[in-house]
Protein backbone atom coordinates (compact mmCIF):
# COMPACT_ATOMS: atom_id res chain seq x y z
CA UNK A 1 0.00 0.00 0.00
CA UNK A 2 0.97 3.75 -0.55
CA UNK A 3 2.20 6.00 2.05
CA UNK A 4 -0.96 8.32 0.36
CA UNK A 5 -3.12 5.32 0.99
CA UNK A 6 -1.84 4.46 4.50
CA UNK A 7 -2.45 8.32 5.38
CA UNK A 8 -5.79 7.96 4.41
CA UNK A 9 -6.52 4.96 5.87
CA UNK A 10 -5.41 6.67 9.28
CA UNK A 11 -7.69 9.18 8.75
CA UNK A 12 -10.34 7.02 8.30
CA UNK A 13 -9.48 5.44 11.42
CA UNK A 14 -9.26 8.37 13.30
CA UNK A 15 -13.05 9.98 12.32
CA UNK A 16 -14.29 6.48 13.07
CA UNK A 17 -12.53 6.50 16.32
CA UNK A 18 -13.29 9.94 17.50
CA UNK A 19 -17.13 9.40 16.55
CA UNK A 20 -17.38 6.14 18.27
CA UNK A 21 -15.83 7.55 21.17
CA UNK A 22 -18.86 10.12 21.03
CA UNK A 23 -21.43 8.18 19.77
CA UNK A 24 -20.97 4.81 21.46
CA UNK A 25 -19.21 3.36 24.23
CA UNK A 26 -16.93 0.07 23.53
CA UNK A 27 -16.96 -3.02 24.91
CA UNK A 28 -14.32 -2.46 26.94
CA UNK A 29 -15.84 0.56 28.29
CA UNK A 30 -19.21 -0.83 29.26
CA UNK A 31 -17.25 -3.37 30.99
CA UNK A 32 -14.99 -1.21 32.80
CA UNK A 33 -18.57 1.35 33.27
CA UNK A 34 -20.37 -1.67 35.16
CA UNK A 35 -17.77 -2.10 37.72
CA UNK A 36 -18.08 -0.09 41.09
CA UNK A 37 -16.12 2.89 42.24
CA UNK A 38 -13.71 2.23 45.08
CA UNK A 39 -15.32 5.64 47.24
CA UNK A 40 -14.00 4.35 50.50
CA UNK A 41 -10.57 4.53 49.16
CA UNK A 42 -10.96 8.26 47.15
CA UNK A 43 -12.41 9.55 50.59
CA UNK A 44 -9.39 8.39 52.51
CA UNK A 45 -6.65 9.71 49.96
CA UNK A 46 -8.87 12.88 49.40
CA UNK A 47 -7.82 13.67 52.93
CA UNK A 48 -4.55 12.93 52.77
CA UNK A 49 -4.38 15.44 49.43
CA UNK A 50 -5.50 17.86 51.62
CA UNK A 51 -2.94 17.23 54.07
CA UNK A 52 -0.10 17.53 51.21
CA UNK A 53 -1.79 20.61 50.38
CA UNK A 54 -1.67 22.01 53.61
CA UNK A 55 2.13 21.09 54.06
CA UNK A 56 2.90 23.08 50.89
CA UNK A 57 1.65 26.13 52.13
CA UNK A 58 1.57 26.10 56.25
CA UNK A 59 5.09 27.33 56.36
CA UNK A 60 4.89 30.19 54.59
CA UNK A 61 4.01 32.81 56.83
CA UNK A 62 6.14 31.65 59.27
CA UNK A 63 9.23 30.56 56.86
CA UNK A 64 11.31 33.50 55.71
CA UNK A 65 11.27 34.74 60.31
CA UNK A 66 11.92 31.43 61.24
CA UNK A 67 15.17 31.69 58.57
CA UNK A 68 15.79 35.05 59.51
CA UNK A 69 15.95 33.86 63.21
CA UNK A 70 18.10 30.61 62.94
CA UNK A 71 20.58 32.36 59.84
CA UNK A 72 20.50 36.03 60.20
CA UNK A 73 22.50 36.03 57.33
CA UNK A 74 20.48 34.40 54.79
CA UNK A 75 19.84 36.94 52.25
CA UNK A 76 16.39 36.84 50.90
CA UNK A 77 17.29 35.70 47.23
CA UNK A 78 18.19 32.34 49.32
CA UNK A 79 14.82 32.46 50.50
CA UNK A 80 13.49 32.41 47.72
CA UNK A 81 15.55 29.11 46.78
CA UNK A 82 14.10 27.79 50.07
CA UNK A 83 10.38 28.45 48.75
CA UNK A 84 11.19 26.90 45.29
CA UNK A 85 12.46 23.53 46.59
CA UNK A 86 9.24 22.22 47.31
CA UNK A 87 8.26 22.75 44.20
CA UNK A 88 11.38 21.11 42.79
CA UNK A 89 11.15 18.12 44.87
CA UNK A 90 7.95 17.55 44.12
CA UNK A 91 7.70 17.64 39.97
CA UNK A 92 10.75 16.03 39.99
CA UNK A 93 9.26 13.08 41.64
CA UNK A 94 6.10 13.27 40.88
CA UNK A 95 6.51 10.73 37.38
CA UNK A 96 9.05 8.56 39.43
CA UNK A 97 6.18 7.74 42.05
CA UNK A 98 3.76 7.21 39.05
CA UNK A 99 6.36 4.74 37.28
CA UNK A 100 6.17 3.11 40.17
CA UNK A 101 2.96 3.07 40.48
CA UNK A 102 2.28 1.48 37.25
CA UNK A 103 4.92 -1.04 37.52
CA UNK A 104 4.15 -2.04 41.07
CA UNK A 105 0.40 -2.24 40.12
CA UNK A 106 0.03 -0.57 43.57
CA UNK A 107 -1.01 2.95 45.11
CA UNK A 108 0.06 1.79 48.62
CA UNK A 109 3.45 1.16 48.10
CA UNK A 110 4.49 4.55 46.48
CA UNK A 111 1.88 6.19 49.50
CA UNK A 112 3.45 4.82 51.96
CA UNK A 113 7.23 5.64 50.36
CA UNK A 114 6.50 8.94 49.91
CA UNK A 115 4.71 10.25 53.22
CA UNK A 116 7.56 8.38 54.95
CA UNK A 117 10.12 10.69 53.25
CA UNK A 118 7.74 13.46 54.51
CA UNK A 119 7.77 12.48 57.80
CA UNK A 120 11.73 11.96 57.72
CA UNK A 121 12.02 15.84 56.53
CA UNK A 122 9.73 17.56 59.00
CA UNK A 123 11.94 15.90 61.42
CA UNK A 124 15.25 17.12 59.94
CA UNK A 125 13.13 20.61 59.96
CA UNK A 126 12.35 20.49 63.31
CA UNK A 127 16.29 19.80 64.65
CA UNK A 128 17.55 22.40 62.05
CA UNK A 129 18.77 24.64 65.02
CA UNK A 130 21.36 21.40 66.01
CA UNK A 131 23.29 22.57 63.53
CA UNK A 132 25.92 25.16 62.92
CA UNK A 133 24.25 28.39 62.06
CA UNK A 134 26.07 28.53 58.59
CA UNK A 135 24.59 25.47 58.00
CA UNK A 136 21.06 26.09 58.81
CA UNK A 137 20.05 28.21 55.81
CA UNK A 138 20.78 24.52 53.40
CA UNK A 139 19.17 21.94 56.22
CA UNK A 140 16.02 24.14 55.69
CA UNK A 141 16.54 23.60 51.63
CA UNK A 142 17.41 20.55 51.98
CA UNK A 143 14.21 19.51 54.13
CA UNK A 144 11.80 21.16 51.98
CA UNK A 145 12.96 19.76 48.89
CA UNK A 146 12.13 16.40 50.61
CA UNK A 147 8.98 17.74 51.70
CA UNK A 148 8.17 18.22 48.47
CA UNK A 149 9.32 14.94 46.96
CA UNK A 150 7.04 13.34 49.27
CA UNK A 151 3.87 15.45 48.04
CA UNK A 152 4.91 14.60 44.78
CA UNK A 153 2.60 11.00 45.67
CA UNK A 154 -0.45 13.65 44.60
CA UNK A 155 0.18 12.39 40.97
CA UNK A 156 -0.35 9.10 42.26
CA UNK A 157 -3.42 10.09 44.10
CA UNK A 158 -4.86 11.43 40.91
CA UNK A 159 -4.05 8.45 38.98
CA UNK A 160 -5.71 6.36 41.46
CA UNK A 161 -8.89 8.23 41.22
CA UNK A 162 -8.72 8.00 37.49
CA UNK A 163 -8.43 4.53 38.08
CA UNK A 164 -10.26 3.67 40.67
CA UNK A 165 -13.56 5.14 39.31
CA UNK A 166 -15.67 3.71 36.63
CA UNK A 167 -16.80 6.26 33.69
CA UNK A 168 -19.61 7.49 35.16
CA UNK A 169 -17.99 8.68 38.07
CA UNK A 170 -15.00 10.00 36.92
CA UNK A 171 -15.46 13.57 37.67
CA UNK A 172 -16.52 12.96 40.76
CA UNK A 173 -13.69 10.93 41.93
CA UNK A 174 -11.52 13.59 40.14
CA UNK A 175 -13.04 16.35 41.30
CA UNK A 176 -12.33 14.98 45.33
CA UNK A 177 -8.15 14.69 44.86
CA UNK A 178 -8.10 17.78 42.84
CA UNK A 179 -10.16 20.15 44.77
CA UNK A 180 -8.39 18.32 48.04
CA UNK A 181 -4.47 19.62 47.48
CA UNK A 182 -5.94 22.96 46.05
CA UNK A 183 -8.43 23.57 49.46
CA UNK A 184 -5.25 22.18 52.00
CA UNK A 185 -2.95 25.00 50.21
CA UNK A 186 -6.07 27.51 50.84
CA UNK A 187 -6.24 27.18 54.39
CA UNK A 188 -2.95 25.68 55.28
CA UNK A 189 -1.65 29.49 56.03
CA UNK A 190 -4.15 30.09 58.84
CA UNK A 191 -4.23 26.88 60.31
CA UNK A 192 -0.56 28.26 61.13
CA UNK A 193 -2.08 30.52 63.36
CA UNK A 194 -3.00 28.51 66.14
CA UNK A 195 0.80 27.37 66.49
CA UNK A 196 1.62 31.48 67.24
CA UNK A 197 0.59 31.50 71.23
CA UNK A 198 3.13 29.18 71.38
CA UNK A 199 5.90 31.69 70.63
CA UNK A 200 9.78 31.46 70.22
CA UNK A 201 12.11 30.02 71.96
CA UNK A 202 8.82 28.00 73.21
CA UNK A 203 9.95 24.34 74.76
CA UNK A 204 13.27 23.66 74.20
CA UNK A 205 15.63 20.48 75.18
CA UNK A 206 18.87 20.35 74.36
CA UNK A 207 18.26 19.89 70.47
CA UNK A 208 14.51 19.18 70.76
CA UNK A 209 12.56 22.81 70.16
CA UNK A 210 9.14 22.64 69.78
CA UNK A 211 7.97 26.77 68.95
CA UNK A 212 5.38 28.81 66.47
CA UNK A 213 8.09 27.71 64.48
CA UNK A 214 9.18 23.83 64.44
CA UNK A 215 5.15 23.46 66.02
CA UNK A 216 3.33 23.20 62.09
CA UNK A 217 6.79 20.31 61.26
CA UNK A 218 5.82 18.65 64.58
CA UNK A 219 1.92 18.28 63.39
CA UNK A 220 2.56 17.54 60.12
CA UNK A 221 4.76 14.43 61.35
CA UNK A 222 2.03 13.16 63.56
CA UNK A 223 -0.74 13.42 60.74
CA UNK A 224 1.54 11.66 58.23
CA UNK A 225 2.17 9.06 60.74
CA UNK A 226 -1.37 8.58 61.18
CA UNK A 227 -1.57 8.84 57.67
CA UNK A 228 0.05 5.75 56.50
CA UNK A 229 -1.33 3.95 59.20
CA UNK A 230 -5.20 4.99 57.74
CA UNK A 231 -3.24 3.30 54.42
CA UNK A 232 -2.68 -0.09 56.00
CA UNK A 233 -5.97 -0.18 57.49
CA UNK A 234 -9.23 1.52 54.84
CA UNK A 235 -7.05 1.26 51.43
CA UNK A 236 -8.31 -0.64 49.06
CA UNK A 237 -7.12 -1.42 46.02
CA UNK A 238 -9.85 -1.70 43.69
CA UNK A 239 -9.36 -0.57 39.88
CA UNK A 240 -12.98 -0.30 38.36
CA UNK A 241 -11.22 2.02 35.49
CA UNK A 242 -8.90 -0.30 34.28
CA UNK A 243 -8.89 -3.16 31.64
CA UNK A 244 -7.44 -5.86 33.32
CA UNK A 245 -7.12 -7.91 30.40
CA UNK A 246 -4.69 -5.38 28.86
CA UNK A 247 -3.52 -4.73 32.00
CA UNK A 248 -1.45 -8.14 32.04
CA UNK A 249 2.12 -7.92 30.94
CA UNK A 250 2.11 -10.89 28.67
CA UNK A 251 -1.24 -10.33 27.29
CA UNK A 252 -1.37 -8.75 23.55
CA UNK A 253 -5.05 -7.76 23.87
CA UNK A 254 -4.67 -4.28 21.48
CA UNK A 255 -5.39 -1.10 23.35
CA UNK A 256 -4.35 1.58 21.20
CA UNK A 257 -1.71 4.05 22.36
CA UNK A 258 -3.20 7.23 23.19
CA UNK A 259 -3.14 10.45 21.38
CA UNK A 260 -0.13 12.52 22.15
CA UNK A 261 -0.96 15.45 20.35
CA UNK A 262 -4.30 15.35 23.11
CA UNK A 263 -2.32 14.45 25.74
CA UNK A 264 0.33 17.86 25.28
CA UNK A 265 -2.40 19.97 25.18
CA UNK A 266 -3.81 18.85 28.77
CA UNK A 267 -0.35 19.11 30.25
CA UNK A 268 0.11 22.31 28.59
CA UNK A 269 -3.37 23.79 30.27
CA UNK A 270 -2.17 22.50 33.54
CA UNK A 271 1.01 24.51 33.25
CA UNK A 272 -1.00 27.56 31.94
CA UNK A 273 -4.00 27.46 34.86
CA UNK A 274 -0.22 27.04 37.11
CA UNK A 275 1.55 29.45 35.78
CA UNK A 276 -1.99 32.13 36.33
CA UNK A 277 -2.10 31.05 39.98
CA UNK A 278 0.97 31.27 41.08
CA UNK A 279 1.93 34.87 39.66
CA UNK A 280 -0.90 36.11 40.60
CA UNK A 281 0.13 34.88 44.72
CA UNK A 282 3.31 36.44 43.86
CA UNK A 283 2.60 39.57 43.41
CA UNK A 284 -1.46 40.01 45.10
CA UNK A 285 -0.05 42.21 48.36
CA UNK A 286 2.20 44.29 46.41
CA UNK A 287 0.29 44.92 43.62
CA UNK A 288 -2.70 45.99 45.84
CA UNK A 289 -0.15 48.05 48.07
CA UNK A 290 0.96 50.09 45.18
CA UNK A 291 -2.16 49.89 42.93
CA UNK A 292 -4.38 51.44 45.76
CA UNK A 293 -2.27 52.90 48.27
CA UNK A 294 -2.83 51.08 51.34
CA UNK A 295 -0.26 50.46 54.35
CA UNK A 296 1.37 47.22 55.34
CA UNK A 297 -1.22 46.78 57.45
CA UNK A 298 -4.34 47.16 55.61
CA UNK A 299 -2.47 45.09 52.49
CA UNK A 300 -2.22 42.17 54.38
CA UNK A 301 -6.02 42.54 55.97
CA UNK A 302 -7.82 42.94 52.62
CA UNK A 303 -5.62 40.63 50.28
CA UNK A 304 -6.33 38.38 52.80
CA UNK A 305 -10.16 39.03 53.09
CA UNK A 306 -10.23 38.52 48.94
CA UNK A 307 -8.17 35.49 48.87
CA UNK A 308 -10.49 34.43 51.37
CA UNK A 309 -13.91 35.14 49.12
CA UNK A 310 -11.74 33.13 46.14
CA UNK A 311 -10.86 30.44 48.18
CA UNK A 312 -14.79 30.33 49.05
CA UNK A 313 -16.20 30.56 45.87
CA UNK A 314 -13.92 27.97 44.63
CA UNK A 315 -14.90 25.84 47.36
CA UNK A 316 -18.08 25.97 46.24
CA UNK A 317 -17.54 25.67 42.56
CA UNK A 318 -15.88 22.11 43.35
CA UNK A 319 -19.36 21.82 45.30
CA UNK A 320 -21.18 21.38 42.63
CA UNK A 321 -18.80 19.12 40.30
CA UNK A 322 -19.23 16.94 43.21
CA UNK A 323 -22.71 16.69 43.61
CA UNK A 324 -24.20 17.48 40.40
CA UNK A 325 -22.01 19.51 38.14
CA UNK A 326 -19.19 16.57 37.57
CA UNK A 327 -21.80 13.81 36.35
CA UNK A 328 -23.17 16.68 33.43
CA UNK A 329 -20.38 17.74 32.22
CA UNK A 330 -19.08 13.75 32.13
CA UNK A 331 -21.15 13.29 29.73
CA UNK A 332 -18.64 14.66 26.78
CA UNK A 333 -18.67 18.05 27.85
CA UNK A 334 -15.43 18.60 28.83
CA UNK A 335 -14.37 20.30 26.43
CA UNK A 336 -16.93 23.06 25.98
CA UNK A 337 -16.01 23.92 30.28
CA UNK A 338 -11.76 23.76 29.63
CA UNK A 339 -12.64 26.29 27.09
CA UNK A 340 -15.24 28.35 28.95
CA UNK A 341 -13.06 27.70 31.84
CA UNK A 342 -10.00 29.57 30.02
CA UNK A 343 -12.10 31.97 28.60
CA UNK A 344 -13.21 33.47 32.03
CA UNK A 345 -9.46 33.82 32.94
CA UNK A 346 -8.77 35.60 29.88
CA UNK A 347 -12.02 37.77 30.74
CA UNK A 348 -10.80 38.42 34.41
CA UNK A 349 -7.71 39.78 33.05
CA UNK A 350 -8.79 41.89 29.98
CA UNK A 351 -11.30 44.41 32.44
CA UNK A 352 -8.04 44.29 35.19
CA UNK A 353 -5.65 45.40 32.89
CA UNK A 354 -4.53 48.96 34.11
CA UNK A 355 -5.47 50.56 30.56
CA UNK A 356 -3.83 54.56 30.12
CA UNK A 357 -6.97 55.83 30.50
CA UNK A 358 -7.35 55.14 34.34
CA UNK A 359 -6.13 57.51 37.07
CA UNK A 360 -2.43 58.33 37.86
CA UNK A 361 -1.06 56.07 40.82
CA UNK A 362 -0.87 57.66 43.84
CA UNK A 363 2.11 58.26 45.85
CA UNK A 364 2.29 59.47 49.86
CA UNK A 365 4.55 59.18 53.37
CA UNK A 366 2.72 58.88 56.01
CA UNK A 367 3.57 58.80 59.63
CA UNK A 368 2.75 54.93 61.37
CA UNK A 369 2.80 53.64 64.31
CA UNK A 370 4.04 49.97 64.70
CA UNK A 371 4.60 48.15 67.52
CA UNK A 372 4.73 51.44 69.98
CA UNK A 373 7.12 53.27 67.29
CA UNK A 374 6.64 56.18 64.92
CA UNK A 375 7.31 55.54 61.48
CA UNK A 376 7.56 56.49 58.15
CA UNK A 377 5.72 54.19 55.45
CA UNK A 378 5.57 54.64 51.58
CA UNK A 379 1.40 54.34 50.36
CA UNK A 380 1.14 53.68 46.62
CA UNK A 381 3.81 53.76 44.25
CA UNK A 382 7.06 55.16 44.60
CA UNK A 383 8.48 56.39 41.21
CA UNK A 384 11.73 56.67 42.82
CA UNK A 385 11.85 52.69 42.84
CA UNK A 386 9.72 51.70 40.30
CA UNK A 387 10.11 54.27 37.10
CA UNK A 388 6.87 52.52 35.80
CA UNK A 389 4.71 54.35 38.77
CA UNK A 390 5.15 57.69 36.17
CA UNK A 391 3.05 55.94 33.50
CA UNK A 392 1.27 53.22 35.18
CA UNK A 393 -2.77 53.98 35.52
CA UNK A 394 -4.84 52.09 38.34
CA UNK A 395 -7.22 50.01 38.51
CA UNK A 396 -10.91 50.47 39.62
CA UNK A 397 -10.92 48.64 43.37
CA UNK A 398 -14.38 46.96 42.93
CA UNK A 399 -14.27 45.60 39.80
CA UNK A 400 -10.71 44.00 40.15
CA UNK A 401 -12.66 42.80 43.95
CA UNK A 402 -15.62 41.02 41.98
CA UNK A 403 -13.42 39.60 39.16
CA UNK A 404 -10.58 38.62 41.12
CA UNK A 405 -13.31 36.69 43.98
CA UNK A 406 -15.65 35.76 41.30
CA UNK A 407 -14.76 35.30 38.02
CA UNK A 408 -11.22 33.93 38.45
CA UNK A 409 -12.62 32.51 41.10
CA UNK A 410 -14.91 29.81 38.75
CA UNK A 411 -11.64 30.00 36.18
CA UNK A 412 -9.17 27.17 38.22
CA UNK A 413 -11.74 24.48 39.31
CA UNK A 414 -13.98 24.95 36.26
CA UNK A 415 -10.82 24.37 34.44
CA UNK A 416 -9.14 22.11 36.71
CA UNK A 417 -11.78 19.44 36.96
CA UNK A 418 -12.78 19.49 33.51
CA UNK A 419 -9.41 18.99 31.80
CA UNK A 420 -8.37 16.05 34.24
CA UNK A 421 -11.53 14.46 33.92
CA UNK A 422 -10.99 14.30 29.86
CA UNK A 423 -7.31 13.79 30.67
CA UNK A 424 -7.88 10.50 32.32
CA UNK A 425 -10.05 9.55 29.09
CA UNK A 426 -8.05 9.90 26.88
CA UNK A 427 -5.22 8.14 28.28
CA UNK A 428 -8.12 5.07 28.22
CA UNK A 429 -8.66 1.91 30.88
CA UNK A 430 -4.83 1.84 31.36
CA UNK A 431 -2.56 2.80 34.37
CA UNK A 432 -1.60 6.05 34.48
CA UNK A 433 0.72 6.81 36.99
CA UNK A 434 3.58 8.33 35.17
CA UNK A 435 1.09 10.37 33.24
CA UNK A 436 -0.20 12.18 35.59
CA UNK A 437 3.05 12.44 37.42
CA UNK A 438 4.65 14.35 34.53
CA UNK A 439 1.34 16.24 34.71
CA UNK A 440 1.86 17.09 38.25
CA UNK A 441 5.08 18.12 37.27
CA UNK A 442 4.26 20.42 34.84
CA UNK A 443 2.19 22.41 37.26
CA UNK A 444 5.06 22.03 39.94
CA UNK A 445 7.35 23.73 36.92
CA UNK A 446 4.78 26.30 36.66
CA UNK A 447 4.95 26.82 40.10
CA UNK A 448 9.04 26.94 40.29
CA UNK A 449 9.46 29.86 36.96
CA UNK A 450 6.51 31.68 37.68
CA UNK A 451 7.55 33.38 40.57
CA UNK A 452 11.05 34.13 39.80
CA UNK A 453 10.17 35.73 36.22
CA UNK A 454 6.90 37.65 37.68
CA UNK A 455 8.85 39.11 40.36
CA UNK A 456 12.08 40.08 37.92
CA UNK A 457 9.38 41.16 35.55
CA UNK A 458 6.98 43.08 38.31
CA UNK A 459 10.10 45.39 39.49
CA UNK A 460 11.22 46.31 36.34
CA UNK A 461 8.22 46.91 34.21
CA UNK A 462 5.53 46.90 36.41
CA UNK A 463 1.88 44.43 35.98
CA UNK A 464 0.88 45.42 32.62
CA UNK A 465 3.66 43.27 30.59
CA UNK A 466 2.53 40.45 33.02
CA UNK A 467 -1.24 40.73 32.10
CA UNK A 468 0.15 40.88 28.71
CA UNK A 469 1.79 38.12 29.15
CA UNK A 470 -1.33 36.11 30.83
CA UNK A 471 -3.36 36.96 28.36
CA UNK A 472 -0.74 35.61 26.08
CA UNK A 473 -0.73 32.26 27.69
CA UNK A 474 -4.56 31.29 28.56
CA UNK A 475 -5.48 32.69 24.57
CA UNK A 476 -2.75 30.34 23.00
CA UNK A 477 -3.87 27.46 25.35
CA UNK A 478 -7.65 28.19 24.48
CA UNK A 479 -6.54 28.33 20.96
CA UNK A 480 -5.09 24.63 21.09
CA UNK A 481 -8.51 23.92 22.73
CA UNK A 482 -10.27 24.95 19.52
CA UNK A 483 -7.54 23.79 16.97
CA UNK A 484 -7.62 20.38 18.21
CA UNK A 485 -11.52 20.00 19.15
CA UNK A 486 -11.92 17.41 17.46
CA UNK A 487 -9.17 15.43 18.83
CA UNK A 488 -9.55 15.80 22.36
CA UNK A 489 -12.07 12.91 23.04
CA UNK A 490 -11.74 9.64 24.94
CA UNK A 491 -9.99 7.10 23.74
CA UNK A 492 -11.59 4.16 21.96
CA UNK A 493 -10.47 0.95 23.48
CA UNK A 494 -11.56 -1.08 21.19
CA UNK A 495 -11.88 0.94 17.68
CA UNK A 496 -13.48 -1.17 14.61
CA UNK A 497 -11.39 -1.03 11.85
CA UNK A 498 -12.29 -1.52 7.88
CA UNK A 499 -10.34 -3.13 5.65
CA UNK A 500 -6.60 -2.10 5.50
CA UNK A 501 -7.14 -0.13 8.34
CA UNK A 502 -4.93 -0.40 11.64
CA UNK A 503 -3.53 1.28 15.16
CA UNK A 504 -0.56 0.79 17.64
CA UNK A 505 -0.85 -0.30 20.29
CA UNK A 506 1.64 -1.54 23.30
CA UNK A 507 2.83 -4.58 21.95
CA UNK A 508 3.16 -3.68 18.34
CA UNK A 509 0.51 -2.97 15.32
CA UNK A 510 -3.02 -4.39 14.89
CA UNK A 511 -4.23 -4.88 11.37
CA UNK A 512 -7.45 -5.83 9.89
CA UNK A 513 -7.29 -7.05 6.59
């Protein structure tokens, strides 16, 4: 045959595929639809994604003093490195647990690995003050990297619930892990708070030190501990989404490979809906400070108070994929919500772009008093730091407030659920560990260059290049969306083929002739 005929041939196999997939289900997927999903399981690991969650972000207000108190002379670029690790640790892992995973046939052995390791750093964090003060600054690097190659078991969370679920429920299951490590890294800054009575040097033996400090590392060990032991006793490990029959290693029952092109896409989306989040934590107090003129003080109060109504309305957004919204848009509508979902992000920052007609930013000292002590505090933008405050226009307060806790808001889970849900069928009744590790990786990448280039960028050219930029990024990755429509459908497990028509598959090349 031709290399003209075997291109059309594909083709052929591909429309038959794609409208199968839509049309129909296989045999394979009715079988794999029948079987029941494993909820006792997805409960327990949704709360130990939460936990995860909460680990990635309960240090943070707490980090950069508790550095500045054992290292004085860590500088805060190092910081910085400090805050990254976790990030590191974790997408670098991340595919090695889901490897693993896959190979091992297993969720509860990569668990159980990986919230040891977790358990192990918090630990080392805890005793960071045994050592020599020079060393301090890299025992704190060191741990969180750890830290974060221990969360990096989320990808094998997800995969589990991917797997785990039958069809019908797959955006439920889904939506549970997902909305779980999002929620955790919500609230996992003010559960911090009720370590603070505590105070500094708090309890301290010899090398043991248990403050406002060491007190979240101390918690976190117990609840991992408690954690794997939950594993041992309410996992089980039941696979409704999988083909078992393809499963086997020596069996050559023909699944065919998924699409890649599909595949790219969703991991590209992750890193976009990332790569929004992130920046936007970055820079959310400064940008307010300068944008409206508020002090330290009130910053921190109302970024706080709208985080807080996002967090919330997110909440509630993964709400309803749970109880209703999950089993509509299952039913091949997840594409239509990626797109709407990246289309409302593109929305939110179109009318928050500071646009030349707006006012001039406003610049004042005023007199303070903090902690007892009169001082002086820059409101607004200083053009003497910043030379972008000169031609920088604001940005109305109340409509950034209601885009910002609404819109954006709906962006991440509407997004978020909808792309993994498709993500997981497209990859088919396989195991998918090491996909959705590299997936959690991406978003971990995301998560590691955002900062550093939005900060760089933020300083020197202020936050209309980084809208710019945003706006960039969600349009292309909505574009992608529409370029590729067609193509981003679950995969047919068992495609029908006409004459002279074939697919790969694991073990080689099926032909029907």
């Amino acid at each position: 045959m031709s290399d003209n005929g075997d291109n059309e041939n594909m083709e052929k196999k591909r429309e038959s595929s794609t409208n199968s997939s839509l049309d129909s289900k296989s045999d394979i997927d009715l079988i794999v639809d029948e079987r029941e999903t494993s909820w006792q399981s997805i409960y327990l690991l949704t709360a130990i994604g939460m936990f995860c969650g909460i680990q990635f972000s309960i240090f943070f207000p707490t980090l950069w003093p508790f550095l500045n108190t054992v290292d004085p002379t860590a500088s805060a670029s190092f910081f910085g490195f400090i805050t990254a690790a976790f990030s590191v640790g974790q997408g670098l892992a991340s595919p090695v647990f889901g490897y693993w995973m896959n190979r091992a046939k297993s969720v509860r052995q990569p668990l159980v690995f990986g919230i040891s390791i977790m358990i192990l750093s918090n630990i080392i964090f805890c005793f960071v003050e045994a050592f020599q003060e020079k060393e301090r600054r890299w025992v704190m690097m060191v741990a969180r990297f750890f830290i974060g190659v221990g969360a990096g078991t989320i990808g094998v969370m997800r995969a589990y619930a991917a797997t785990a679920s039958s069809l019908k429920d797959r955006a439920r299951a889904i939506t549970f892990i997902q909305a779980s490590y999002v929620i955790g890294m919500t609230f996992g800054p003010g559960i911090q708070v009720a370590f603070t009575p505590i105070g500094y040097p708090g309890l301290a033996s010899g090398p043991f030190h248990v403050d406002m400090y060491t007190s979240p590392a101390w918690f976190a060990s117990i609840i991992s501990f408690l954690s794997v032991l939950f594993i041992f006793i309410f996992l089980e490990e039941n696979y409704a989404g999988i083909d078992e029959s393809a499963d086997d290693e020596d069996s050559y029952t023909a699944m065919p490979t998924f699409d890649t092109i599909s595949v790219a896409v969703c991991v590209l989306t992750q890193f976009t809906l990332m790569f929004i989040i992130t920046n936007l934590e970055t820079i959310g107090s400064l940008y307010a400070k300068m944008m409206w003129g508020w002090t330290n003080a009130q910053a921190v109060e109302y970024t706080g108070i709208l985080q807080a109504v996002n967090g919330l309305v997110g909440v509630l957004v993964y709400a309803l994929f749970a109880v209703k919204l999950g089993d509509y848009i299952s039913q091949a509508r997840e594409r239509i919500f990626t797109i709407f979902g990246l289309a409302l992000g593109v929305l939110y920052h179109v009318v928050t772009f500071p646009y030349p007609w707006g006012k001039d930013l406003h610049f004042e000292l005023k007199n303070v008093t903090v902690h007892g002590k009169n001082e002086t505090e820059e409101l607004g933008c200083n053009p003497d730091k910043y030379r972008w405050c000169g031609y920088t226009k604001d940005v109305n307060f109340w409509i950034y407030a209601s885009m910002y806790g609404i819109v954006l808001a709906a962006c991440f889970p509407i997004v978020n659920i909808s792309m993994n849900t498709l993500f997981s069928k497209i990859l088919g009744a396989r195991r998918q560990g090491t996909m959705q590790g590299i997936m959690l990786m991406a978003g971990s990448f995301a998560r590691t260059v955002g900062p550093i280039l939005v900060s760089w960028i933020f300083q020197e050219w202020g936050p209309e290049p980084i809208w710019g930029i945003e706006i960039l990024t969600l349009s292309v990755t909505a574009i992608f969306w529409i370029i590729f429509y067609r193509r981003m459908t679950p995969l047919d497990t068992k495609p029908k083929l006409n004459p002279y028509e074939y697919f790969h598959y694991a073990k080689g090349v099926l032909y029907r002739i």
